[in-house]
C-alpha atoms as a PDB file:
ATOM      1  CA  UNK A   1     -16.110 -29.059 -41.708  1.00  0.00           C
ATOM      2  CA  UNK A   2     -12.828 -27.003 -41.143  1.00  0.00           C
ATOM      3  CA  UNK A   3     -14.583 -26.150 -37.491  1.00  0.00           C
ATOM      4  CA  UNK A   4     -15.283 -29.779 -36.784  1.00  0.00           C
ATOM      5  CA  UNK A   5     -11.459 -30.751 -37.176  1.00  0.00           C
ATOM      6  CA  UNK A   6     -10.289 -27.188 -35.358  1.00  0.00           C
ATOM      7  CA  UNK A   7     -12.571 -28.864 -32.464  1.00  0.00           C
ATOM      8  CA  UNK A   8     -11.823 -32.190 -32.575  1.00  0.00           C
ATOM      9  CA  UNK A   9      -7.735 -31.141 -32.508  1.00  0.00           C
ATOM     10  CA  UNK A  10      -8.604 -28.998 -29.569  1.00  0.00           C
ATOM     11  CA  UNK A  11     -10.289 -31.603 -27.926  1.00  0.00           C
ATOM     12  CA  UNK A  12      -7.463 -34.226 -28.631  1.00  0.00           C
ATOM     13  CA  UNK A  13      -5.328 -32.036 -27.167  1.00  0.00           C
ATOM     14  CA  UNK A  14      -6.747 -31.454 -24.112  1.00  0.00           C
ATOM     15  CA  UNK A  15      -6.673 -35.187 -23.614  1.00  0.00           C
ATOM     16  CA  UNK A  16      -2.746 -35.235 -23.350  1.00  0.00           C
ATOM     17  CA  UNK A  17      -0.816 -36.667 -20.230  1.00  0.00           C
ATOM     18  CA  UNK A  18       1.577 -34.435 -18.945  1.00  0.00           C
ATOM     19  CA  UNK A  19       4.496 -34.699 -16.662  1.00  0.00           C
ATOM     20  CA  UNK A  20       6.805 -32.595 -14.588  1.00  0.00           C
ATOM     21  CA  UNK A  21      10.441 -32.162 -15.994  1.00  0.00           C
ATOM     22  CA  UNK A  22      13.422 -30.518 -14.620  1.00  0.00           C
ATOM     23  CA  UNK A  23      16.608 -29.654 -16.671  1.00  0.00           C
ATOM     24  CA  UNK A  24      18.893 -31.263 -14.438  1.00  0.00           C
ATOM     25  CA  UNK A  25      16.667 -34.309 -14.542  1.00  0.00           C
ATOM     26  CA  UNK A  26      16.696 -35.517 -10.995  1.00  0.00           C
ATOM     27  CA  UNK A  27      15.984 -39.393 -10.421  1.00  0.00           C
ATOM     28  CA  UNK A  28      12.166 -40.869 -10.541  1.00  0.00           C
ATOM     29  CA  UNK A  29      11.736 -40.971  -6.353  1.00  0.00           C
ATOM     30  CA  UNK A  30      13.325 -37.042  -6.465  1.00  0.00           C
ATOM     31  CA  UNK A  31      10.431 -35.964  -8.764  1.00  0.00           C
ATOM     32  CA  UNK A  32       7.584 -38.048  -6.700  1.00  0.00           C
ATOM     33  CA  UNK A  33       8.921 -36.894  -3.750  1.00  0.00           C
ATOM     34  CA  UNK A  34       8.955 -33.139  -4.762  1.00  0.00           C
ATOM     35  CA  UNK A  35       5.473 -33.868  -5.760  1.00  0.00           C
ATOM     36  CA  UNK A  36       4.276 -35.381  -2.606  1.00  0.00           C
ATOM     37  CA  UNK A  37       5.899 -32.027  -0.520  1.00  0.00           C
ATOM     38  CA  UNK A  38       4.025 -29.410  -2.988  1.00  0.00           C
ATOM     39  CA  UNK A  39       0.863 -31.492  -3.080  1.00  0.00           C
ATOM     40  CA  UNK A  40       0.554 -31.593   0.948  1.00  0.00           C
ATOM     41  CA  UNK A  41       1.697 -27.950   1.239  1.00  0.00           C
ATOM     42  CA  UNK A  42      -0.588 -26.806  -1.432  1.00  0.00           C
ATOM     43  CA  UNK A  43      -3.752 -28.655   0.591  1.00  0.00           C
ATOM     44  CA  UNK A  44      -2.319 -26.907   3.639  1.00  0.00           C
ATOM     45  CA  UNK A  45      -2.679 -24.042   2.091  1.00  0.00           C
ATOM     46  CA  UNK A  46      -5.591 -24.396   0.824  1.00  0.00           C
ATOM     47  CA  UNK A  47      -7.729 -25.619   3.580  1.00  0.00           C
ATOM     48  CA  UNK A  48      -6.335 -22.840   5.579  1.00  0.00           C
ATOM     49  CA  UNK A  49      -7.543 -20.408   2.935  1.00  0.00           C
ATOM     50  CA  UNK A  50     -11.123 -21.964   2.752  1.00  0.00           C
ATOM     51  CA  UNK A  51     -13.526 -22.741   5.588  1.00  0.00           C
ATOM     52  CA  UNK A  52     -15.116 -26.650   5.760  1.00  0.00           C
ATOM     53  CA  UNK A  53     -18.926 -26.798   4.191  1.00  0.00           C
ATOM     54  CA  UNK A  54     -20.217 -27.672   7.040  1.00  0.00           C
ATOM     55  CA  UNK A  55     -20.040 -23.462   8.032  1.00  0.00           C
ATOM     56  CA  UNK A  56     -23.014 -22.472   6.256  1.00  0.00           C
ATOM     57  CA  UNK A  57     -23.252 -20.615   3.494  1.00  0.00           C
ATOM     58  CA  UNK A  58     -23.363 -16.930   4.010  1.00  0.00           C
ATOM     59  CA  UNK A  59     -20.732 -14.285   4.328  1.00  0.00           C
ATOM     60  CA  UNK A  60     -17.465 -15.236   5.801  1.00  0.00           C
ATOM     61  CA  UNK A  61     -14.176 -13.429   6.619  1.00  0.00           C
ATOM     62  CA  UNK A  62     -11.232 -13.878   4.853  1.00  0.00           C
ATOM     63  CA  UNK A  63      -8.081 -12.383   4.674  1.00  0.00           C
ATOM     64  CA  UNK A  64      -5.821 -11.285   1.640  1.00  0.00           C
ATOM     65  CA  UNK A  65      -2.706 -12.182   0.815  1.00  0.00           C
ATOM     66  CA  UNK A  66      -1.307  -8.827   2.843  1.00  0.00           C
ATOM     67  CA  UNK A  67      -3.588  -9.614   5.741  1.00  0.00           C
ATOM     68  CA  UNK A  68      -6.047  -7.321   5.290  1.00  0.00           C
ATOM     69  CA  UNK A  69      -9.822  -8.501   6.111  1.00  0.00           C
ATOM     70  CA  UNK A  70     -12.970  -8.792   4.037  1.00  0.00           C
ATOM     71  CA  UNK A  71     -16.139 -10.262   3.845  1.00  0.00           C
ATOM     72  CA  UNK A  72     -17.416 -12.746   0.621  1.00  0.00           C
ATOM     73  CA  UNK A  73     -19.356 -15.559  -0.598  1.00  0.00           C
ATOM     74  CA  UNK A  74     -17.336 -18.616  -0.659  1.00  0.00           C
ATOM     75  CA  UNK A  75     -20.075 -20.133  -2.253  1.00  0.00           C
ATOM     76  CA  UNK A  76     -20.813 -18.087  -4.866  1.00  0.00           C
ATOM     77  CA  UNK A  77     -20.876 -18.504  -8.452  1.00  0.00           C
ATOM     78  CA  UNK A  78     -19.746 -15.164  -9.390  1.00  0.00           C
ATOM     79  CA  UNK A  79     -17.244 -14.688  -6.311  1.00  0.00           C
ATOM     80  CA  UNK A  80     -13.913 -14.855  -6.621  1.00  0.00           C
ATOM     81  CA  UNK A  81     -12.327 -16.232  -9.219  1.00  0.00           C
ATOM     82  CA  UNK A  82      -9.722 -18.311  -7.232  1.00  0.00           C
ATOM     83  CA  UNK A  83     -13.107 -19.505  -4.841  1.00  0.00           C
ATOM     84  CA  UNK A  84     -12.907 -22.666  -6.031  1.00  0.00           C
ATOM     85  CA  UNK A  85     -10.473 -24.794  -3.652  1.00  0.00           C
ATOM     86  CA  UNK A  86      -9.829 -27.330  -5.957  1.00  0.00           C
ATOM     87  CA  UNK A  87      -8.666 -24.771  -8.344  1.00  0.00           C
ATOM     88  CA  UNK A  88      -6.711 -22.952  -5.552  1.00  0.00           C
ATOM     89  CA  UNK A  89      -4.966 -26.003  -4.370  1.00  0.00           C
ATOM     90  CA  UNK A  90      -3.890 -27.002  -8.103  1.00  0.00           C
ATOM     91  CA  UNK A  91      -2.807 -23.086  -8.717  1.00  0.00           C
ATOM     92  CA  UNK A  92      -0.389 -24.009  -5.644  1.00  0.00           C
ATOM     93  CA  UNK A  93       0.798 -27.129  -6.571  1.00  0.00           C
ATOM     94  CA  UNK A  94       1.505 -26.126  -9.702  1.00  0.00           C
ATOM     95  CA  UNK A  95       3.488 -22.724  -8.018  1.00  0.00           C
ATOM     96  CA  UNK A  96       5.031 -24.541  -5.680  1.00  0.00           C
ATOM     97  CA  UNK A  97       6.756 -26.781  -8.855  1.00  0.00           C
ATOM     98  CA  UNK A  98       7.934 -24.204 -11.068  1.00  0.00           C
ATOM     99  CA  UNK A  99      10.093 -22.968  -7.815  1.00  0.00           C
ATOM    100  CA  UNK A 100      11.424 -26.040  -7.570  1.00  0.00           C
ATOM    101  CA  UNK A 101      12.499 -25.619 -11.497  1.00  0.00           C
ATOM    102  CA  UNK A 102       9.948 -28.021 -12.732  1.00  0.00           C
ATOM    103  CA  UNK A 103       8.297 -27.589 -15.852  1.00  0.00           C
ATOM    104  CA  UNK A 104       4.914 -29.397 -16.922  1.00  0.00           C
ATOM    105  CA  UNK A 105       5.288 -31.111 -20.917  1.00  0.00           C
ATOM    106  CA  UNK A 106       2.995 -33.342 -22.213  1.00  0.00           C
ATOM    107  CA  UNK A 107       4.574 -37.068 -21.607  1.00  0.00           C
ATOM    108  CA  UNK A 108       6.340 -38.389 -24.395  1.00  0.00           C
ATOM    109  CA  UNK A 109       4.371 -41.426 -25.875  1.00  0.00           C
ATOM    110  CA  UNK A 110       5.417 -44.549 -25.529  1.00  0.00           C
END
């Protein structure tokens, strides 16, 4: 029974909404706005990073963060563990917030 709760609390707390803060606590349109700049960078980013679908799905050349080249699966299931670009573009977005100073904390209920 004591796993069932442990479970079911884990699971509840996944659920939670959370929300970007800042200490200085800038106005609403500051926060949505610093939102809308990371989100469009981050999909920059990303789709630079990661070739359309439409390419096929063999090897493909990438490029590391220093610019070196190498080959890989961008469609593989045990690839890269960034090869996701949904994943990549969140791990951005959320990077590109903390610079800003944002922090993410669950939303206070209301």
């Amino acid at each position: 029974m004591r796993r069932y709760s442990l479970a079911l609390l884990l699971l509840a707390a996944g659920c939670t909404p959370m929300q970007w803060v800042r200490p200085d606590s800038p106005p609403p349109q500051q926060i949505d706005a610093d939102i809308q700049h990371c989100q469009a960078e981050a999909w920059s980013e990303a789709a630079w990073r990661y070739p359309p679908s439409s390419r096929g799905y063999g090897p493909w050349p990438y490029r590391d963060p220093l610019g070196r080249r190498f080959i890989g699966y961008p469609y593989g299931a045990f690839g890269d563990p960034f090869g996701d670009r949904d994943m990549e573009e969140q791990r951005l977005l959320n990077f590109c917030m903390r610079a800003k100073g944002y922090e993410l904390v669950p939303a206070p209920k209301s």
